[in-house]
N, C-alpha and C. Protein backbone atom coordinates (compact mmCIF):
# COMPACT_ATOMS: atom_id res chain seq x y z
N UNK A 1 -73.12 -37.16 92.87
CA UNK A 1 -73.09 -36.24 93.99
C UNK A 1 -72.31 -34.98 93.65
N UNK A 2 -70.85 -35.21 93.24
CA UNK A 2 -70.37 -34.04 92.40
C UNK A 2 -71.41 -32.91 91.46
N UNK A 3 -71.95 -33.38 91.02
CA UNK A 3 -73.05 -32.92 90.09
C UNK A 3 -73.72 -32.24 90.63
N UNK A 4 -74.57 -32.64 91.81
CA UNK A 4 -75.37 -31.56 92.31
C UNK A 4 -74.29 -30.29 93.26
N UNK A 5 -73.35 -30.93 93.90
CA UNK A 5 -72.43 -29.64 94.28
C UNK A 5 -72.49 -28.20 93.18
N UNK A 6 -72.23 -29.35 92.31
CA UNK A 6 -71.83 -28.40 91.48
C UNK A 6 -73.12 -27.17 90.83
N UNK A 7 -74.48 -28.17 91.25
CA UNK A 7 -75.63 -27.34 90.79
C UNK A 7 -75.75 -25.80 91.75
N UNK A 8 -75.50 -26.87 92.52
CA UNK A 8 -76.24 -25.79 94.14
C UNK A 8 -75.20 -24.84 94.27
N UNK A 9 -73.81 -24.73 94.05
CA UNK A 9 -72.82 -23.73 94.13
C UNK A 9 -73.39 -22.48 92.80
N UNK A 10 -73.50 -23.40 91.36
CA UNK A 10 -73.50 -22.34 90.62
C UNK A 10 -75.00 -21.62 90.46
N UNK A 11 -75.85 -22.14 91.82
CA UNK A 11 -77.64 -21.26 91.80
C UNK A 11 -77.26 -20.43 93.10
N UNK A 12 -76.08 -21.23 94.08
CA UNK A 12 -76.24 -19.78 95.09
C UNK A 12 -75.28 -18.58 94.11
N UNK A 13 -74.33 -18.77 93.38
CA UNK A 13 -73.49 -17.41 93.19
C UNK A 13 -74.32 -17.24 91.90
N UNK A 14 -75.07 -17.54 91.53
CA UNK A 14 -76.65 -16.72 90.64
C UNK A 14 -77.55 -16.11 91.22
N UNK A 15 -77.79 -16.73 92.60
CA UNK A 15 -78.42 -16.07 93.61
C UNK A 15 -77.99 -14.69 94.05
N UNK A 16 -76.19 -14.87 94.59
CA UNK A 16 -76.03 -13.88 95.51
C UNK A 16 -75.74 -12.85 94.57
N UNK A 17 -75.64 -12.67 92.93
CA UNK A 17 -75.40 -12.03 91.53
C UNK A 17 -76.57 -11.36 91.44
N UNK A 18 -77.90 -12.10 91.80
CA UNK A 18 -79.07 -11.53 91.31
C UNK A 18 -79.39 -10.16 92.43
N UNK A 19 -79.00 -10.86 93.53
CA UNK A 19 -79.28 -10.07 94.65
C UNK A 19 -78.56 -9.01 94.81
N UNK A 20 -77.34 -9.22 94.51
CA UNK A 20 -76.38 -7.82 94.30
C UNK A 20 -76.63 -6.60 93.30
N UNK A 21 -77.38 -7.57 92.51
CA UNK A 21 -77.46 -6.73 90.92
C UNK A 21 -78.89 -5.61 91.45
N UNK A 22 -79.87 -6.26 92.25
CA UNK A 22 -81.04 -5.66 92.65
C UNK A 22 -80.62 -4.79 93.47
N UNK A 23 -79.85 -5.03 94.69
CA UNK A 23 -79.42 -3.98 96.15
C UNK A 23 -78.68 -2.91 95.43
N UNK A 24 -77.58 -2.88 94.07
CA UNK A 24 -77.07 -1.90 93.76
C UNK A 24 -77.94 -0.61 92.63
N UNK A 25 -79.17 -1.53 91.78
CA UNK A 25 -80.13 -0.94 91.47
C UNK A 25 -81.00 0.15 92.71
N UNK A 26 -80.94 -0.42 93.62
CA UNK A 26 -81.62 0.22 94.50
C UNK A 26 -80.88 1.06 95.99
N UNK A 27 -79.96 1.48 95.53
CA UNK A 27 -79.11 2.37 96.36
C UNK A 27 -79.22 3.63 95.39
N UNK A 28 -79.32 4.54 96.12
CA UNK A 28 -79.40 6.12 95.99
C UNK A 28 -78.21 6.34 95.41
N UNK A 29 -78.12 7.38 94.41
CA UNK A 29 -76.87 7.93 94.12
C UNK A 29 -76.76 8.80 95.23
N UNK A 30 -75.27 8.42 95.45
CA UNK A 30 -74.46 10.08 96.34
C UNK A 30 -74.82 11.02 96.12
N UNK A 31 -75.00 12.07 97.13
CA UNK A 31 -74.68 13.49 97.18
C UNK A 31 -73.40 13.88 95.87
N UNK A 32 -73.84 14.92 95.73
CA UNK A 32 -72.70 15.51 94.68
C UNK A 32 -72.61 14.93 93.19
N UNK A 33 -72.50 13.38 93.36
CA UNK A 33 -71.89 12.10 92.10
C UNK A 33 -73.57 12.27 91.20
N UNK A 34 -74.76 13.29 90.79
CA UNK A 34 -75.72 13.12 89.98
C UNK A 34 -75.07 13.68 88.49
N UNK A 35 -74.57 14.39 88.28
CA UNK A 35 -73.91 14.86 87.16
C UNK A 35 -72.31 14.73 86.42
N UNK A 36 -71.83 13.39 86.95
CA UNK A 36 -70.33 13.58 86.57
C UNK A 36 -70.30 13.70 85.35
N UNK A 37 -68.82 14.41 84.66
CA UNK A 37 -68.26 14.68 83.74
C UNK A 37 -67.08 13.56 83.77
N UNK A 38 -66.55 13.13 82.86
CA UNK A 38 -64.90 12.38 82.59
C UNK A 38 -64.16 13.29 82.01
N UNK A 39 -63.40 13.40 83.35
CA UNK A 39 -62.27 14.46 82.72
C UNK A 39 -61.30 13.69 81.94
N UNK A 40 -61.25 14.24 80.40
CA UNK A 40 -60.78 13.29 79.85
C UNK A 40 -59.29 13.52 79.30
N UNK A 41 -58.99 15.19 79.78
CA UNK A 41 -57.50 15.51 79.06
C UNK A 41 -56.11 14.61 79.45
N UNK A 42 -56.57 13.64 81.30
CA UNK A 42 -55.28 13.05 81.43
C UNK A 42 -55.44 11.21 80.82
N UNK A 43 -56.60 10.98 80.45
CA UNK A 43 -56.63 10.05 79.53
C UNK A 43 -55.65 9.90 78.16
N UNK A 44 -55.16 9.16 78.03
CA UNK A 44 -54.61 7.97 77.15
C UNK A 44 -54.53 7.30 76.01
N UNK A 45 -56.09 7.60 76.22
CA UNK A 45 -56.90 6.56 75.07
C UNK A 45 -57.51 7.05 74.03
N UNK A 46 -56.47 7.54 72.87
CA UNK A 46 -57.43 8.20 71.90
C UNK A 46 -58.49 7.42 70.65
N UNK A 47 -58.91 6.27 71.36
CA UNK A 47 -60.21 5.95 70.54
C UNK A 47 -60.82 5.50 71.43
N UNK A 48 -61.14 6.78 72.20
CA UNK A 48 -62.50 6.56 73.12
C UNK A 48 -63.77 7.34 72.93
N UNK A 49 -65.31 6.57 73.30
CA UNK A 49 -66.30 7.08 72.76
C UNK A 49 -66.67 8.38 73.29
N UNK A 50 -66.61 8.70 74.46
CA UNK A 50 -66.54 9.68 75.35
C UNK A 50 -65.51 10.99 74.65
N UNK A 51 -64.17 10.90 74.51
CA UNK A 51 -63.63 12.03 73.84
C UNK A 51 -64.22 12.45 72.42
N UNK A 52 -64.81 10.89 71.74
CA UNK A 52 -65.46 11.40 70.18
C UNK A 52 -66.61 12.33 70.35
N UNK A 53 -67.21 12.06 71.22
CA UNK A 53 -68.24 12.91 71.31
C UNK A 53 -68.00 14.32 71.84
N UNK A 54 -67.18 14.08 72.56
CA UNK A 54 -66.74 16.12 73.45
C UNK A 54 -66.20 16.73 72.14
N UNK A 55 -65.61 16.28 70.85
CA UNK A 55 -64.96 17.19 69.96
C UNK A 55 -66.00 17.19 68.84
N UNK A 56 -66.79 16.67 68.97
CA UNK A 56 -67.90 16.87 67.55
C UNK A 56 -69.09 17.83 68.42
């Protein structure tokens, strides 16, 4: 009996994963948010792929 708990828990949060993954595929980008940039001068992280590419 454990066993199937355990089935049916891990097909609904595959379920509600699949379904999330589709509803966020299918939401409109925002107004404004079609072109962002990463402003990257107060970043941190100097081995990031994003800054390698802005200096070449």
């Amino acid at each position: 009996m454990r066993v199937l708990f355990g089935i049916l828990i891990a097909a609904a949060l595959l379920g509600v994963n699949a379904w999330l993954y589709i509803a966020n595929k299918n939401t409109p980008v925002p107004e404004g948010c079609e072109n962002l940039k990463p402003d990257c001068s107060g970043c941190g992280i100097t081995d990031c792929a994003i800054r390698k590419k802005e200096e070449e």
